[in-house]
Protein backbone atom coordinates (compact mmCIF):
# COMPACT_ATOMS: atom_id res chain seq x y z
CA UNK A 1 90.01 -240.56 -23.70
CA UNK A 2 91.63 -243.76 -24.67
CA UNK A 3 91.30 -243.04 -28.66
CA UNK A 4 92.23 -239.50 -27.85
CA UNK A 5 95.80 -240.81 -26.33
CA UNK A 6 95.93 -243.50 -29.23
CA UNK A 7 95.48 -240.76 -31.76
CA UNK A 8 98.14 -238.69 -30.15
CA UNK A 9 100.57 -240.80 -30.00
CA UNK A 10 99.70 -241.93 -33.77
CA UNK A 11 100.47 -238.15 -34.76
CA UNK A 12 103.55 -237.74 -32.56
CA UNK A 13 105.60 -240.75 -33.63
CA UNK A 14 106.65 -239.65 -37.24
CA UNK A 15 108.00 -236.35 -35.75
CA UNK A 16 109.96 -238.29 -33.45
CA UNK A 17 111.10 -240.22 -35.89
CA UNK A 18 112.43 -236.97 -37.93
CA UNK A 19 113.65 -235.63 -34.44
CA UNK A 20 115.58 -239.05 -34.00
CA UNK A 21 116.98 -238.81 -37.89
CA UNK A 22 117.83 -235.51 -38.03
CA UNK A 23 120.46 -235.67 -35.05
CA UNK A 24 123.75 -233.79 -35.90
CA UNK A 25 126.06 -236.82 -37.69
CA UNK A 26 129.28 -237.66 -35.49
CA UNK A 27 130.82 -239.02 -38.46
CA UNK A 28 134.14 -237.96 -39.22
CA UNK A 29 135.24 -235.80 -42.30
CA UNK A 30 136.77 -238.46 -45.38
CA UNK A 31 140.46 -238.36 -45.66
CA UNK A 32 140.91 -239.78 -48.68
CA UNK A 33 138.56 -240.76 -51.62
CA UNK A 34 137.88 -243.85 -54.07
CA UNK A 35 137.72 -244.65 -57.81
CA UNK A 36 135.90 -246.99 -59.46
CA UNK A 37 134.75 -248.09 -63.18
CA UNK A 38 135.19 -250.52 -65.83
CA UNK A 39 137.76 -251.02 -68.46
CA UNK A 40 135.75 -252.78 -72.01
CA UNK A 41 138.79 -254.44 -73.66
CA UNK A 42 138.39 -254.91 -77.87
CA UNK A 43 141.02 -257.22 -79.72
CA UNK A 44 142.98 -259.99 -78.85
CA UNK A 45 144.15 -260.85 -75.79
CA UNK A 46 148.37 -260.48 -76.23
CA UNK A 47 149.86 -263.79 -75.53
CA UNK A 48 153.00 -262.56 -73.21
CA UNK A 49 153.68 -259.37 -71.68
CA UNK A 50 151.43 -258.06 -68.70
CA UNK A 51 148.41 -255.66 -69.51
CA UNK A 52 147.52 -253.59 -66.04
CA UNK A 53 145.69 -250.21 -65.13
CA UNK A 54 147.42 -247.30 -63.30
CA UNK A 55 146.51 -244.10 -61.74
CA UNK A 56 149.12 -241.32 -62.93
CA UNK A 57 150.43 -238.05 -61.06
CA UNK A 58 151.67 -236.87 -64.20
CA UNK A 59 151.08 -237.09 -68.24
CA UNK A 60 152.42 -238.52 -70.12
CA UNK A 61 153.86 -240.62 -67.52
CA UNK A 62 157.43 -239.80 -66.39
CA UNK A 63 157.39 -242.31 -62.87
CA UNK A 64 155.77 -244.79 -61.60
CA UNK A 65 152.28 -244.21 -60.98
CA UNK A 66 150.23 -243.50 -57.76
CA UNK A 67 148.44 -246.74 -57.87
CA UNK A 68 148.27 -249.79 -60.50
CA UNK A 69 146.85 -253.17 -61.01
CA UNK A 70 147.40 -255.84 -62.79
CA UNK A 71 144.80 -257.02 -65.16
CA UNK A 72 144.47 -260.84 -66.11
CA UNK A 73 142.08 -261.79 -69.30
CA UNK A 74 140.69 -263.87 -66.20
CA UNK A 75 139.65 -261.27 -64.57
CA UNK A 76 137.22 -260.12 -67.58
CA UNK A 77 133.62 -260.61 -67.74
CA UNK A 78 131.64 -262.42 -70.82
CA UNK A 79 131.31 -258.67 -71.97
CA UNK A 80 134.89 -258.25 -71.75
CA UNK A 81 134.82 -255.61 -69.44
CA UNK A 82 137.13 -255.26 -65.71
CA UNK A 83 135.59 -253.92 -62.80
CA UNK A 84 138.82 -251.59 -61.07
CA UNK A 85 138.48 -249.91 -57.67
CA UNK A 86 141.36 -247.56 -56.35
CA UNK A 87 140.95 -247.39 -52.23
CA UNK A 88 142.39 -245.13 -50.29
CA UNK A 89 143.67 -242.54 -52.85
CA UNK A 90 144.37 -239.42 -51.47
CA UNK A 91 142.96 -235.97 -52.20
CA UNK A 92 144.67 -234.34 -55.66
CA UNK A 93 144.45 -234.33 -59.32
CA UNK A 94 145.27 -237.33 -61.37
CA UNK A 95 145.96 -236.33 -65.17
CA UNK A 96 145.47 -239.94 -66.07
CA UNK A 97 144.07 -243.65 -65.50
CA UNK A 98 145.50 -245.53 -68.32
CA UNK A 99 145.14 -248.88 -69.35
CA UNK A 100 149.09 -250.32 -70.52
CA UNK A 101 150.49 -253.12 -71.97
CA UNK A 102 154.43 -253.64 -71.17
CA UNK A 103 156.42 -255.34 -73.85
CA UNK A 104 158.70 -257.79 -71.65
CA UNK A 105 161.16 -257.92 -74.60
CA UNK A 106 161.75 -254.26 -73.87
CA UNK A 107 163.68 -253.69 -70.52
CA UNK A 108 163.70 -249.86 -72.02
CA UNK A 109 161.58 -247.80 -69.20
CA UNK A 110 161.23 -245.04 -71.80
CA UNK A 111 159.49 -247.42 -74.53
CA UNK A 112 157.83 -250.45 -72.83
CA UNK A 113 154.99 -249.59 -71.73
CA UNK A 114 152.17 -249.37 -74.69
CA UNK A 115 149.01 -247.08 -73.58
CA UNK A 116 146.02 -249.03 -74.48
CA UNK A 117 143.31 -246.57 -73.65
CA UNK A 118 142.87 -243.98 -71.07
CA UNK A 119 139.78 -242.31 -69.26
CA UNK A 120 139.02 -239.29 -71.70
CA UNK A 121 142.03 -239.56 -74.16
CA UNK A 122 142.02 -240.65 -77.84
CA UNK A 123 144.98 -242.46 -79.57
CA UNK A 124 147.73 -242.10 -79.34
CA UNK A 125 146.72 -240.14 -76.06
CA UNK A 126 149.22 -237.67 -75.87
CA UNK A 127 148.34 -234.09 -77.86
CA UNK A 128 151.63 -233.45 -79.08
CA UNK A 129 150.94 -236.39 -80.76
CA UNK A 130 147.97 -235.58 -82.59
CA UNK A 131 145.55 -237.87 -80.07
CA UNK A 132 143.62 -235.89 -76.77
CA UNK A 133 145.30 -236.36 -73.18
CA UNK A 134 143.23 -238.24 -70.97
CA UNK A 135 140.76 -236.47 -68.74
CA UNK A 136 142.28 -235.63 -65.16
CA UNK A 137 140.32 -236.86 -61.97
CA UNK A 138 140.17 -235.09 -58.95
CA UNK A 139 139.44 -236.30 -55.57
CA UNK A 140 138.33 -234.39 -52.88
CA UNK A 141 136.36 -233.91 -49.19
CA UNK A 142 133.56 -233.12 -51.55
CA UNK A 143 134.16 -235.75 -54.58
CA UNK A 144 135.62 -238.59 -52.93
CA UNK A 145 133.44 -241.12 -53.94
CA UNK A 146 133.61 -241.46 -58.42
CA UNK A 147 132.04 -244.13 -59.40
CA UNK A 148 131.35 -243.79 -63.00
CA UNK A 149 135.31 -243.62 -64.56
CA UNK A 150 134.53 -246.36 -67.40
CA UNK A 151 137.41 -246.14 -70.14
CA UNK A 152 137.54 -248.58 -73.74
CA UNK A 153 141.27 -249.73 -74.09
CA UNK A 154 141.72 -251.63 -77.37
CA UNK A 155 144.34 -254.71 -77.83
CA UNK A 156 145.35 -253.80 -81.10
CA UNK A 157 147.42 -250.74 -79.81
CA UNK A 158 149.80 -253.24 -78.29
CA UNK A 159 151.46 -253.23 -81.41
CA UNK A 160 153.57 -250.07 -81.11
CA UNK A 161 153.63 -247.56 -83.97
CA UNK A 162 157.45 -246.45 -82.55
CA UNK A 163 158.64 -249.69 -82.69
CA UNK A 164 158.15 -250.50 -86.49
CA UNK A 165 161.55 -249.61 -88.67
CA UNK A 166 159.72 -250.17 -91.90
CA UNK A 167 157.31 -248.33 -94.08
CA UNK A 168 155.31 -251.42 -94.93
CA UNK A 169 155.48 -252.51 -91.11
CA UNK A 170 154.17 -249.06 -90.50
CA UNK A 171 151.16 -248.95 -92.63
CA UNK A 172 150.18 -252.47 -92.00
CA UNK A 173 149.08 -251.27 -88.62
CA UNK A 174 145.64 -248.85 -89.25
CA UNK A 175 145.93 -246.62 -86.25
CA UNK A 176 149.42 -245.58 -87.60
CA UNK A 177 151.47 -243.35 -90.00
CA UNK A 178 154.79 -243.36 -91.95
CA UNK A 179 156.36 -240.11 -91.65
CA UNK A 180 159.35 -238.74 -93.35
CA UNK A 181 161.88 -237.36 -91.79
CA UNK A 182 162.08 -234.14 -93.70
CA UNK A 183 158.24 -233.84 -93.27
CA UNK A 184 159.25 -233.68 -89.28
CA UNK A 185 161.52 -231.05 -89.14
CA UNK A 186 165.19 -230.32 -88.15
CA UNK A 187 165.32 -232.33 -85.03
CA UNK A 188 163.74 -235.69 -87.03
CA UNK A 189 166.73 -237.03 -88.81
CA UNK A 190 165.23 -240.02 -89.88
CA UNK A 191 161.77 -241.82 -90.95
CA UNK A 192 159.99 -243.12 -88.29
CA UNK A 193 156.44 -244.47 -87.71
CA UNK A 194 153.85 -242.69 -85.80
């Protein structure tokens, strides 16, 4: 009788464990969501200026953004990657999270800020441009935990292509392009750099 109790008890315990586990969850719906990721940084380091990340409500950016952070070359790892978390960020789309450099010789809103790289997007990250808009991020009750939004942001685009007035300026830099002004159209009325 005694092994028959032991045995019985034996059996019964993993269904009251499931019983136990499987109780209805009090926990309350998420409000708002979280985004997470690295930034790997190539080039130099620029010697002035401050270099931060920012979560965007619009693209290209015409505001400030919904979130930013500063990033230090402190804060980087021997790989030269920054670990970035955004808290708290309510449910939406976010065209962008962009990695900037602002020029603090430009007090110019429109032109100061330099996008270094940006989750999804190719230089110079704006189509009209000839690059790819970043990829928009959603948060939701469903998706409010991303995890995985790693973006490459590379030093090198600190050096404006819109803020070189010469040809030779221009071309020295690889990732841009002397344009004509006739080769722009009506509205272009003079060279410019690209």
């Amino acid at each position: 009788m005694k092994t028959i109790t032991t045995n019985l008890i034996v059996l019964l315990m993993p269904a009251l464990f499931l019983f136990v586990g499987c109780s209805n969850s009090t926990d309350p719906a998420p409000t708002s969501g979280s985004i997470s990721g690295s930034v790997t940084f190539t080039g130099t380091w620029p010697t002035t200026g401050t270099v931060s990340i920012s979560l965007n409500t619009g693209w290209p950016p015409t505001g400030a953004p919904y979130a930013f952070k500063t990033i230090e070359s402190t804060n980087l790892d021997l790989d030269n990657k920054y670990s970035y978390s955004f808290e708290n960020v309510a449910f939406g789309t976010y065209p962008a999270i962009a990695i900037s450099w602002q020029d603090p010789d430009d007090s110019n809103h429109a032109t100061n800020q330099h996008t270094l790289g940006a989750y999804g997007g190719v230089y110079p990250f704006v189509s009209t441009y000839g690059g790819t808009d970043p990829t928009a991020v959603t948060v939701s009750n469903i998706l409010y935990e991303l995890t995985t939004i790693n973006i490459d942001a590379d030093l090198k685009y600190v050096d404006a292509c819109q803020k070189q007035i010469t040809q030779g300026a221009c071309e020295a830099l690889d990732h841009c392009m002397w344009y004509p002004a006739e080769s722009m159209g009506p509205s272009q009325t003079s060279d410019g750099c690209y």
